[in-house]
PDB file of N, CA and C in Angstrom:
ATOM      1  N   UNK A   1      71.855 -68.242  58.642  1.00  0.00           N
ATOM      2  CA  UNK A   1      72.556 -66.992  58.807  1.00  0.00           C
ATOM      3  C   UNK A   1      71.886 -65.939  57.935  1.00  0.00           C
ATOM      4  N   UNK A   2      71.429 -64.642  58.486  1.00  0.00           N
ATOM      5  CA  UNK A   2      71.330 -63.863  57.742  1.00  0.00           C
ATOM      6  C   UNK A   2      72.084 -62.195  57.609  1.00  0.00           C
ATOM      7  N   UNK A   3      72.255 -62.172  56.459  1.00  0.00           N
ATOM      8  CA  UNK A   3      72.857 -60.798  55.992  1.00  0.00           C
ATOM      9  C   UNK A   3      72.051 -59.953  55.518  1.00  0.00           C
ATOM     10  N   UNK A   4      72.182 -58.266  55.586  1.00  0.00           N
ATOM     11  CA  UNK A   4      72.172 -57.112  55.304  1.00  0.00           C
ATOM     12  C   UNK A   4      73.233 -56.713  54.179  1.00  0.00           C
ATOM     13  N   UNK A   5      72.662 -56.207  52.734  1.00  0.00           N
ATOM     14  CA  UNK A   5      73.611 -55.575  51.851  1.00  0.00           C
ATOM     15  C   UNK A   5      73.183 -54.540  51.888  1.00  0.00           C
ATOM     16  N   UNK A   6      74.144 -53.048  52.160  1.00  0.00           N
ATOM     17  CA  UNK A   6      74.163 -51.849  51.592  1.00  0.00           C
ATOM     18  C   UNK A   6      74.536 -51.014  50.193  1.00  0.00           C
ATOM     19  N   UNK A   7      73.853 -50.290  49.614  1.00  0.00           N
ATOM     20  CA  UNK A   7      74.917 -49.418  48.669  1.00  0.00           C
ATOM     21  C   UNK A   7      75.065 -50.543  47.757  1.00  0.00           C
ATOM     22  N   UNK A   8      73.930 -51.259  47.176  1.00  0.00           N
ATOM     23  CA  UNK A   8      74.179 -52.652  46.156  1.00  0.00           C
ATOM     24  C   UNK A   8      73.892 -51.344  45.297  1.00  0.00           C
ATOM     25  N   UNK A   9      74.997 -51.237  43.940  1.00  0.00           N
ATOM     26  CA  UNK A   9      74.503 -50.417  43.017  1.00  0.00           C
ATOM     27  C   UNK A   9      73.872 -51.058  42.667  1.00  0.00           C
ATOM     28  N   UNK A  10      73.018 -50.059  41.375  1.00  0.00           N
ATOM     29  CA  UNK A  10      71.592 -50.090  40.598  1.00  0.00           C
ATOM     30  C   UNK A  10      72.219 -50.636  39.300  1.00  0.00           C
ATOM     31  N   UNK A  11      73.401 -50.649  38.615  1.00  0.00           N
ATOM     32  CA  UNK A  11      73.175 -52.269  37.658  1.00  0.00           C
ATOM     33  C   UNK A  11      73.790 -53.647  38.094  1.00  0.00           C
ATOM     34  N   UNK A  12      74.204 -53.657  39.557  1.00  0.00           N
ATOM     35  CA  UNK A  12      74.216 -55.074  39.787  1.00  0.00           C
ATOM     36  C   UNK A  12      72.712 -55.122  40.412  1.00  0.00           C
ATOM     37  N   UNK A  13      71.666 -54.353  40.532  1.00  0.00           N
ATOM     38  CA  UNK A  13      70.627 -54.871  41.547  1.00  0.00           C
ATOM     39  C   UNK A  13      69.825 -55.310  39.953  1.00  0.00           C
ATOM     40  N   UNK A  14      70.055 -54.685  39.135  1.00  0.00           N
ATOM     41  CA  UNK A  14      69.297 -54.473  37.996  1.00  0.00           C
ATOM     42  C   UNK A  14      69.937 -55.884  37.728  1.00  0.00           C
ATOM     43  N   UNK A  15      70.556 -56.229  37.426  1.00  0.00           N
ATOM     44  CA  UNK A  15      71.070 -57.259  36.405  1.00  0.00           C
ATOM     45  C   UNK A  15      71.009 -58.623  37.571  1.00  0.00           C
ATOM     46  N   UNK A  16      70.733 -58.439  39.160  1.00  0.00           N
ATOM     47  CA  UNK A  16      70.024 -59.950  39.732  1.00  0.00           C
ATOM     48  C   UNK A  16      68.586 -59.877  39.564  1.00  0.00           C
ATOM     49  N   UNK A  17      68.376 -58.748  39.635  1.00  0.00           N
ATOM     50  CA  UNK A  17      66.849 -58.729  39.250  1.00  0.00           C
ATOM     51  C   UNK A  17      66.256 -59.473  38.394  1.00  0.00           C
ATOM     52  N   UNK A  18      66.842 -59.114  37.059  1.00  0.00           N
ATOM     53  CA  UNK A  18      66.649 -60.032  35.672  1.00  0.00           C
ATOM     54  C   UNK A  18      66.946 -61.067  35.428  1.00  0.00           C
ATOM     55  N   UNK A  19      67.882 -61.660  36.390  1.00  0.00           N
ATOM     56  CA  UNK A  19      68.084 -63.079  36.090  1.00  0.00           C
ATOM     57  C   UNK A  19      67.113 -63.504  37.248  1.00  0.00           C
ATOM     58  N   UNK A  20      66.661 -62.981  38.151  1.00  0.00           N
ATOM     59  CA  UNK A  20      65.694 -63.719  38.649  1.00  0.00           C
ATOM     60  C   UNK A  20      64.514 -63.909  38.178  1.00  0.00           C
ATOM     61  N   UNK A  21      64.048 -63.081  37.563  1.00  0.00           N
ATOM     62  CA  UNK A  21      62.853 -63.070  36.913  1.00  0.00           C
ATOM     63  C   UNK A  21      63.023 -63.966  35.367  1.00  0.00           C
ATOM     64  N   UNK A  22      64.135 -64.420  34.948  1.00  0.00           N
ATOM     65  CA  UNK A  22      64.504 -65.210  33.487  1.00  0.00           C
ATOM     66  C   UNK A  22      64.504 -66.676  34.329  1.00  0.00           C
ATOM     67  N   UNK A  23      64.891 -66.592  35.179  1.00  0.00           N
ATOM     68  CA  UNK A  23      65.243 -68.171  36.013  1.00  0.00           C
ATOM     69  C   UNK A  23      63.764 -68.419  36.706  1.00  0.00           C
ATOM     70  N   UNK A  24      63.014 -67.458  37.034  1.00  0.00           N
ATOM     71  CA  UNK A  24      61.911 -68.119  37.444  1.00  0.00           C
ATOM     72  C   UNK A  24      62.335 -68.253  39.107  1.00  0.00           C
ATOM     73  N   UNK A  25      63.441 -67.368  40.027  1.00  0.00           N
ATOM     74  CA  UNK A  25      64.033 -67.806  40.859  1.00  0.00           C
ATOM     75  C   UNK A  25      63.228 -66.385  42.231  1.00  0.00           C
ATOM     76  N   UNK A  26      63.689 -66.390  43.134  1.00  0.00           N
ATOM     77  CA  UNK A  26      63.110 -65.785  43.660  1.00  0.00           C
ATOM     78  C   UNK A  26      64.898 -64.807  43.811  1.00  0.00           C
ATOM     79  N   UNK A  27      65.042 -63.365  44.158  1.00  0.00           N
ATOM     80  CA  UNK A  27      66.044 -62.559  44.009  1.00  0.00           C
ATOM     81  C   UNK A  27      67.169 -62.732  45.223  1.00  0.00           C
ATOM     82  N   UNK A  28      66.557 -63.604  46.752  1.00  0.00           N
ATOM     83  CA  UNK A  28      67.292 -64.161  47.177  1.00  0.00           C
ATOM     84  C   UNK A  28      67.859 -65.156  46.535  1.00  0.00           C
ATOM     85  N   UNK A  29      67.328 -66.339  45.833  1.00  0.00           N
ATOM     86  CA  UNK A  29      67.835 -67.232  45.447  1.00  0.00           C
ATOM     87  C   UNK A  29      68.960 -66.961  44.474  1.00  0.00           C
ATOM     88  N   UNK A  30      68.717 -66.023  43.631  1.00  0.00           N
ATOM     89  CA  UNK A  30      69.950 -65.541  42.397  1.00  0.00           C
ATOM     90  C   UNK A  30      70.780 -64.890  43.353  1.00  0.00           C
ATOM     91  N   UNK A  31      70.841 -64.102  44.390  1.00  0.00           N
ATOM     92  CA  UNK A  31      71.775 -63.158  44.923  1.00  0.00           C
ATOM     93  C   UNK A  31      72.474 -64.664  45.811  1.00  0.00           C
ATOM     94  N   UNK A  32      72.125 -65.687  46.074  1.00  0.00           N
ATOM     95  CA  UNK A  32      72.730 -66.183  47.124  1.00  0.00           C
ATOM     96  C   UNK A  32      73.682 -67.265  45.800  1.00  0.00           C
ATOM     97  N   UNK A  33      73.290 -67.774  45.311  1.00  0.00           N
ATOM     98  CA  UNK A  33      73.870 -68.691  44.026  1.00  0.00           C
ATOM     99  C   UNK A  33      74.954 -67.615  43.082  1.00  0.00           C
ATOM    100  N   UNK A  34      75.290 -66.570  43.369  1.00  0.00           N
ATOM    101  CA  UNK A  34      75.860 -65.352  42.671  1.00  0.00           C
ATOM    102  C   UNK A  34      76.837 -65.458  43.523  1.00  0.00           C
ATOM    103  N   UNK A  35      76.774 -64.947  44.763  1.00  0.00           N
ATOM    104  CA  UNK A  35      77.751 -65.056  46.014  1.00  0.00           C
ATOM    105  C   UNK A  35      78.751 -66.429  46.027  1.00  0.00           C
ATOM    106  N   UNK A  36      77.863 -67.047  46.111  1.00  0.00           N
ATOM    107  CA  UNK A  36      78.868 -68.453  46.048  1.00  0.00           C
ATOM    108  C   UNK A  36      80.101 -69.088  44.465  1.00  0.00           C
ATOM    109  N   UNK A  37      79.266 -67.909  43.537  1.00  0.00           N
ATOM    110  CA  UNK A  37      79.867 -68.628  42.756  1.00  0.00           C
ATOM    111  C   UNK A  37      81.044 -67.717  42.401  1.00  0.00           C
ATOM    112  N   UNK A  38      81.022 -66.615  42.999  1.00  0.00           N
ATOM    113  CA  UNK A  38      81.801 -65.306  43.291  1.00  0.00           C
ATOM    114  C   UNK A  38      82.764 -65.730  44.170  1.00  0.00           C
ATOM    115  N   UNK A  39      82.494 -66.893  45.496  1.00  0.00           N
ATOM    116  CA  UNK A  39      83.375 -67.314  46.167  1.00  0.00           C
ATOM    117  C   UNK A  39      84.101 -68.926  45.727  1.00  0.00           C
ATOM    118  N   UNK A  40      83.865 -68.804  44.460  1.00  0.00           N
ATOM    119  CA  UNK A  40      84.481 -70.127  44.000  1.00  0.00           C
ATOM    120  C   UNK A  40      83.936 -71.436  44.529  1.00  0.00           C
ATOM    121  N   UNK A  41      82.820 -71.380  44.841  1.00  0.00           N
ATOM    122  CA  UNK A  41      81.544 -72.549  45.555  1.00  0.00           C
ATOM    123  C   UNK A  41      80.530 -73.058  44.317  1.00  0.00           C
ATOM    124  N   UNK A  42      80.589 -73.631  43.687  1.00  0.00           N
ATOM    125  CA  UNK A  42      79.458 -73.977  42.614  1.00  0.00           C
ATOM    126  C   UNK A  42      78.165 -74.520  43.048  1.00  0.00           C
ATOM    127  N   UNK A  43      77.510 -73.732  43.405  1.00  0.00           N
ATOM    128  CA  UNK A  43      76.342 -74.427  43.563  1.00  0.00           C
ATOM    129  C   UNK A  43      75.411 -75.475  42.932  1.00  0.00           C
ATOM    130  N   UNK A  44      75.266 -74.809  41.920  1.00  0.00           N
ATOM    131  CA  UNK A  44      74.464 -75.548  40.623  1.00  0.00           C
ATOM    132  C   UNK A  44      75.417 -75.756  39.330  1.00  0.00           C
ATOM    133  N   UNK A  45      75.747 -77.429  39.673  1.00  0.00           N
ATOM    134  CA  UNK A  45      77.013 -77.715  38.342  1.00  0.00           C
ATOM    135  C   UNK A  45      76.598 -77.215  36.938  1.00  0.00           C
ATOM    136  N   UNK A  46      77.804 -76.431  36.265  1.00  0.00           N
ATOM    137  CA  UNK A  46      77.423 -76.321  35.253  1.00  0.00           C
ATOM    138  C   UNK A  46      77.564 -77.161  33.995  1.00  0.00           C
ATOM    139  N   UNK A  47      76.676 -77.361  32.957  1.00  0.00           N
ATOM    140  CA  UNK A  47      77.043 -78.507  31.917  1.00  0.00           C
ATOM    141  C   UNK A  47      78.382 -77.999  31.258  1.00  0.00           C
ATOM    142  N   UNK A  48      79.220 -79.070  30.550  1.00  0.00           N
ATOM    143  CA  UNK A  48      80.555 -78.570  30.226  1.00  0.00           C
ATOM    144  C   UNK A  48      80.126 -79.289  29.228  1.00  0.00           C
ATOM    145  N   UNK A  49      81.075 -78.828  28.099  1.00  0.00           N
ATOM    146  CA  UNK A  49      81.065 -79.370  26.448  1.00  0.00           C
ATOM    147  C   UNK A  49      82.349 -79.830  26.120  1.00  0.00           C
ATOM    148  N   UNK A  50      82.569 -81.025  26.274  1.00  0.00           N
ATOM    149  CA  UNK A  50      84.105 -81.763  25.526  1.00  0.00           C
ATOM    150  C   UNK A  50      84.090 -81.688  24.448  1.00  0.00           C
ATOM    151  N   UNK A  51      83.362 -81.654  23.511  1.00  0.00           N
ATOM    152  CA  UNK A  51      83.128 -81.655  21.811  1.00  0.00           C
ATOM    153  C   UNK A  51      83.787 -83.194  21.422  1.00  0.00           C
ATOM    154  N   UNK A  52      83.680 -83.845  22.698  1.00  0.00           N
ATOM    155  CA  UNK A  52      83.927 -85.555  22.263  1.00  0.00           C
ATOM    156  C   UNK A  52      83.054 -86.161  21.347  1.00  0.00           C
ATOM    157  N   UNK A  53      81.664 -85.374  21.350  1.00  0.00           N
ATOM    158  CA  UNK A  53      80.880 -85.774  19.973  1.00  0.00           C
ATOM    159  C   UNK A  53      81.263 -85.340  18.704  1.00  0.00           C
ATOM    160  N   UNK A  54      81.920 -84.703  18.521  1.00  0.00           N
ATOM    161  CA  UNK A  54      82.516 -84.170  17.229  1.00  0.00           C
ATOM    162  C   UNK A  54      84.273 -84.653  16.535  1.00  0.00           C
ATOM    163  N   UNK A  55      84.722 -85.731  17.758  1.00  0.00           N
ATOM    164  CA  UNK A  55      85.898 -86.265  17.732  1.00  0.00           C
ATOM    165  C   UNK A  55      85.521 -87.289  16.324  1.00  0.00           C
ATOM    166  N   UNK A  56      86.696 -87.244  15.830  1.00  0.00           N
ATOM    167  CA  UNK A  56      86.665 -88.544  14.565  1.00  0.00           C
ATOM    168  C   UNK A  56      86.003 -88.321  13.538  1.00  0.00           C
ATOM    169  N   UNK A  57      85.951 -87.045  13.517  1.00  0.00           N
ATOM    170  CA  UNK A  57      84.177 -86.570  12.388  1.00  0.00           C
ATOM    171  C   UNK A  57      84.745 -85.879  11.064  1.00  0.00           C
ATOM    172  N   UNK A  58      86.045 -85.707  11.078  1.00  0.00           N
ATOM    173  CA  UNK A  58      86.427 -85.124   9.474  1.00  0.00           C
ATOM    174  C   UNK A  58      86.315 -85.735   8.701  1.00  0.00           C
ATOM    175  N   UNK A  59      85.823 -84.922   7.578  1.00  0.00           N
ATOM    176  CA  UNK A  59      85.747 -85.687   6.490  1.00  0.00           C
ATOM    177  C   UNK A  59      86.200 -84.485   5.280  1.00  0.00           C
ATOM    178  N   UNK A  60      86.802 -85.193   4.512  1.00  0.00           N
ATOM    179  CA  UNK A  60      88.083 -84.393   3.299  1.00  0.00           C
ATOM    180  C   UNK A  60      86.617 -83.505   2.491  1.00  0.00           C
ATOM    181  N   UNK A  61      87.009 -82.431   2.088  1.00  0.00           N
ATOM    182  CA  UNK A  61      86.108 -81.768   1.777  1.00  0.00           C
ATOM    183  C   UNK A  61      87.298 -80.615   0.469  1.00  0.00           C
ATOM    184  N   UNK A  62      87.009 -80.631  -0.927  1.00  0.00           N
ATOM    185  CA  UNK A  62      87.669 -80.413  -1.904  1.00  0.00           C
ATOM    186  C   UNK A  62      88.095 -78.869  -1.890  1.00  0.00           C
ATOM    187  N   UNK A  63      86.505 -78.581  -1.492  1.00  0.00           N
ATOM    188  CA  UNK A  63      86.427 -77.077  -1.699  1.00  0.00           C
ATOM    189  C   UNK A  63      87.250 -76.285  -0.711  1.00  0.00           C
ATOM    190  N   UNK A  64      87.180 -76.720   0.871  1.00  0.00           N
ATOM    191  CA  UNK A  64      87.774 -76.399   1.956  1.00  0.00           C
ATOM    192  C   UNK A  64      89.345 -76.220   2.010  1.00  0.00           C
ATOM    193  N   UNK A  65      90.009 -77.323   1.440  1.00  0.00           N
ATOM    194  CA  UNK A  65      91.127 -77.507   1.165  1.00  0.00           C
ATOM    195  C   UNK A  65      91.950 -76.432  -0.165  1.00  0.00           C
ATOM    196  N   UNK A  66      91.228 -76.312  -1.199  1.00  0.00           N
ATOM    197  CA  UNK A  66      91.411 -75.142  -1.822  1.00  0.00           C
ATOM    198  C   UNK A  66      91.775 -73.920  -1.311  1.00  0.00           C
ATOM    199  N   UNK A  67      90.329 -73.428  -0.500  1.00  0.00           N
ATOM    200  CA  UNK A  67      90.277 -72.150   0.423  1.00  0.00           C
ATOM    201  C   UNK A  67      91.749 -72.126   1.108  1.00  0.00           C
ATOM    202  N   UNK A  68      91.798 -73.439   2.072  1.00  0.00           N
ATOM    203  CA  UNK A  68      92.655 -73.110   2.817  1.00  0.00           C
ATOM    204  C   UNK A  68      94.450 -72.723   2.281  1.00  0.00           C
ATOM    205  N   UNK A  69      94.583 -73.151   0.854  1.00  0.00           N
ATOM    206  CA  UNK A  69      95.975 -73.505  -0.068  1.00  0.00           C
ATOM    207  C   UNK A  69      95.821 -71.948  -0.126  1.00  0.00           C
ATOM    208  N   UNK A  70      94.267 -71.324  -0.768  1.00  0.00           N
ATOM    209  CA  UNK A  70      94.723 -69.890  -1.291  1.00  0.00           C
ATOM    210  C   UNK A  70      95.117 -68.763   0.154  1.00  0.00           C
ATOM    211  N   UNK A  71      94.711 -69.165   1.033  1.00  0.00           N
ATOM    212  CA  UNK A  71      94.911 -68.270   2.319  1.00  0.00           C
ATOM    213  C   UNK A  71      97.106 -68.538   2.566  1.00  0.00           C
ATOM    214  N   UNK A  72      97.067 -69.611   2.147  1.00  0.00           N
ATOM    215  CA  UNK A  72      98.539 -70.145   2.686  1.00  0.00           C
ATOM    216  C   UNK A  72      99.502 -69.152   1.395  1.00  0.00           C
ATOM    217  N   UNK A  73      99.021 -68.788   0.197  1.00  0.00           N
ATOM    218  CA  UNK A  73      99.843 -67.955  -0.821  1.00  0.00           C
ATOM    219  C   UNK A  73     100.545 -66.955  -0.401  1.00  0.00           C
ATOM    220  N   UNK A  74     101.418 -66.318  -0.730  1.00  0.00           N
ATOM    221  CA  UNK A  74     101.812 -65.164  -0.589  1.00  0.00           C
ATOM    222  C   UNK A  74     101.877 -64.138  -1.879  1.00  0.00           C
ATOM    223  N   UNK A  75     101.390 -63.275  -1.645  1.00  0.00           N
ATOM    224  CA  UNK A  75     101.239 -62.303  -2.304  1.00  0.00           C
ATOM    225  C   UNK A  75     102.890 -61.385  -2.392  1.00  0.00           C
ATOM    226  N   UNK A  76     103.476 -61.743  -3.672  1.00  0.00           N
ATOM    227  CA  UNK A  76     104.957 -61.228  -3.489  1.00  0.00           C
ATOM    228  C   UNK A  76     104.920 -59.775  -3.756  1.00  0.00           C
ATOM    229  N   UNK A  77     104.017 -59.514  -4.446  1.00  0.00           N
ATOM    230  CA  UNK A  77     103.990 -58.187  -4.656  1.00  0.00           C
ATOM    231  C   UNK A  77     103.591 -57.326  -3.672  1.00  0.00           C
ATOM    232  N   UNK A  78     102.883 -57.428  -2.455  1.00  0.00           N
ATOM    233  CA  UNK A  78     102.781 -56.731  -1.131  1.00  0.00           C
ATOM    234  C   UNK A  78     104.198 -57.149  -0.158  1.00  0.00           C
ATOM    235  N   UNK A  79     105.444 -57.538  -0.154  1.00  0.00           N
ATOM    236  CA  UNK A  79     106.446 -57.680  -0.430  1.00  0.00           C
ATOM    237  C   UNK A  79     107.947 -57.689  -0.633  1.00  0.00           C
ATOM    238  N   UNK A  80     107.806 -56.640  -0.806  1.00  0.00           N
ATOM    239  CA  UNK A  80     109.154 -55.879  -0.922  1.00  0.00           C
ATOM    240  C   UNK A  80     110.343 -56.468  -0.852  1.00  0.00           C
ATOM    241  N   UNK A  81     111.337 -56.671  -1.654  1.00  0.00           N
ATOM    242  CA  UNK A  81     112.343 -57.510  -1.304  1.00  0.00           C
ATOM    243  C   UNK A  81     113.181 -56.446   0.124  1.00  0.00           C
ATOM    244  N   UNK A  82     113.846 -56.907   0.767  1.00  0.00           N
ATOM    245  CA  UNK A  82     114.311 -55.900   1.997  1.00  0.00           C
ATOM    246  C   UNK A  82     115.694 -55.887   1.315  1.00  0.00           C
ATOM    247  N   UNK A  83     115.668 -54.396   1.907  1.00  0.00           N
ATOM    248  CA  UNK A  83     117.096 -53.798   1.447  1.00  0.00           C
ATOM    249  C   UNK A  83     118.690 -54.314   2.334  1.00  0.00           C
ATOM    250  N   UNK A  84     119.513 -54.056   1.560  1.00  0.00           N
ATOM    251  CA  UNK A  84     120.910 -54.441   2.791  1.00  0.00           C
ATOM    252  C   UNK A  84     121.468 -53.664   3.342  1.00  0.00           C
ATOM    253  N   UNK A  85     121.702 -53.757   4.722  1.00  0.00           N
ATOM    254  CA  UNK A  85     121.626 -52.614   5.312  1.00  0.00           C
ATOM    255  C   UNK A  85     123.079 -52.488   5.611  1.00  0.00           C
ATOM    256  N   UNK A  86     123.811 -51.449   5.658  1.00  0.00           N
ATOM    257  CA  UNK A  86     125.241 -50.913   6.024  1.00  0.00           C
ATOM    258  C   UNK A  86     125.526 -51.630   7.235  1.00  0.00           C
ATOM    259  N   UNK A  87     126.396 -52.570   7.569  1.00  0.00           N
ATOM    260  CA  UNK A  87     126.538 -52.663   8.745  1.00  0.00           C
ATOM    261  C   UNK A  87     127.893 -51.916   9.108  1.00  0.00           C
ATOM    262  N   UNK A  88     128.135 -51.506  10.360  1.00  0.00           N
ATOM    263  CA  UNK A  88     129.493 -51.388  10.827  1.00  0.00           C
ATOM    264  C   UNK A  88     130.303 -52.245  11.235  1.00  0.00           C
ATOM    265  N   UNK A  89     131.847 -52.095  11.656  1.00  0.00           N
ATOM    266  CA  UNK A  89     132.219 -53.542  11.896  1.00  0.00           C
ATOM    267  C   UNK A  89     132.373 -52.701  13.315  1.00  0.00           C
ATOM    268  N   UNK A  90     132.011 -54.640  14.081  1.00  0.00           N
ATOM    269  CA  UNK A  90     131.435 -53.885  15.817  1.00  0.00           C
ATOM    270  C   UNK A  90     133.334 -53.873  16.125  1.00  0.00           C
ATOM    271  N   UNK A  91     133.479 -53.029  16.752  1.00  0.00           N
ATOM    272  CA  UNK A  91     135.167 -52.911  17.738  1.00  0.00           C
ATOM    273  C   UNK A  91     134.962 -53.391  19.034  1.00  0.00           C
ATOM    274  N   UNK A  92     136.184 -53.938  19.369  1.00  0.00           N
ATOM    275  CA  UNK A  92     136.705 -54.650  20.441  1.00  0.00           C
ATOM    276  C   UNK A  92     135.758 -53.738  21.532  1.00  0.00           C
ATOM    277  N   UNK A  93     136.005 -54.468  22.652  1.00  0.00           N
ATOM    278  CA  UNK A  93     135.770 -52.790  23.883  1.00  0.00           C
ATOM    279  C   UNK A  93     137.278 -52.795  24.090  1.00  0.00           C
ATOM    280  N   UNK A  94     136.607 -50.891  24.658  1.00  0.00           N
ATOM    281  CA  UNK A  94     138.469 -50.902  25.046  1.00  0.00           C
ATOM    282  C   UNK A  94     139.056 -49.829  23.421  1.00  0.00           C
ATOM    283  N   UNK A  95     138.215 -50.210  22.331  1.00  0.00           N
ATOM    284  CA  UNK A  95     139.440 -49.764  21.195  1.00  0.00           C
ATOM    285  C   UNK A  95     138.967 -48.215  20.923  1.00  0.00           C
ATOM    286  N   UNK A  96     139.409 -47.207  20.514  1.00  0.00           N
ATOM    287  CA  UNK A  96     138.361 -46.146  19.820  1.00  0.00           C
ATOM    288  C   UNK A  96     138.567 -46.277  18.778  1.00  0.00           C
ATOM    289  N   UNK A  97     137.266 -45.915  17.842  1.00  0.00           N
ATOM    290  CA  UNK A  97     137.103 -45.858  16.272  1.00  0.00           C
ATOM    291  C   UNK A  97     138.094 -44.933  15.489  1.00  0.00           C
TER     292      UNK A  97
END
C-alpha cells in the first residue's frame, strides 16, 4: 500500500529526518515505524528494565541513614504554634441568632 503525506510540518519532517540519519534508517523506514507506533503497533520491541538486577542489593550504609534522620527533623522554630480560633456555637436550622 502506498500513501501520500501533505502539509508534514517542518519540525516533525525535521525531527524524522534526524532520527533517520542517527538510526542509519532510510526516512521511509523511520516515518513508517513512527506511524505504527503512533497507532499503538510496536514494531520493533522495546528493551524494558525491571531493575530485578538491583533486587536484594541493600546494604546498611551509616552515613545514609544519618542524612535520612536529619531530613525527618523538624525545625520548630519555622513553626509557629497555631493560634485558637473563636469558634461560634453552630444553631439548630430553623433558629435565628
Amino acid at each position: 500500500m502506498q500513501y501520500t503525506l501533505r502539509n508534514v510540518p517542518q519540525h516533525l519532517d525535521a525531527a524524522l529526518r534526524a532520527n533517520a540519519r542517527e538510526q542509519g534508517k532510510s526516512l521511509n523506514e523511520v516515518a513508517l515505524e513512527t506511524l505504527a507506533r503512533g497507532a499503538g503497533l510496536n514494531v520493533t520491541p522495546h528493551r524494558k528494565r525491571d531493575l530485578s538486577d538491583m533486587a536484594s542489593t541493600w546494604s546498611e550504609d551509616a552515613d545514609f541513614d544519618s542524612a535520612l534522620a536529619a531530613q525527618d527533623t523538624v525545625d520548630e522554630a519555622m513553626w509557629p504554634p497555631k493560634r485558637a480560633h473563636k469558634t461560634r456555637a453552630r444553631l439548630k436550622p430553623g433558629r435565628a441568632a
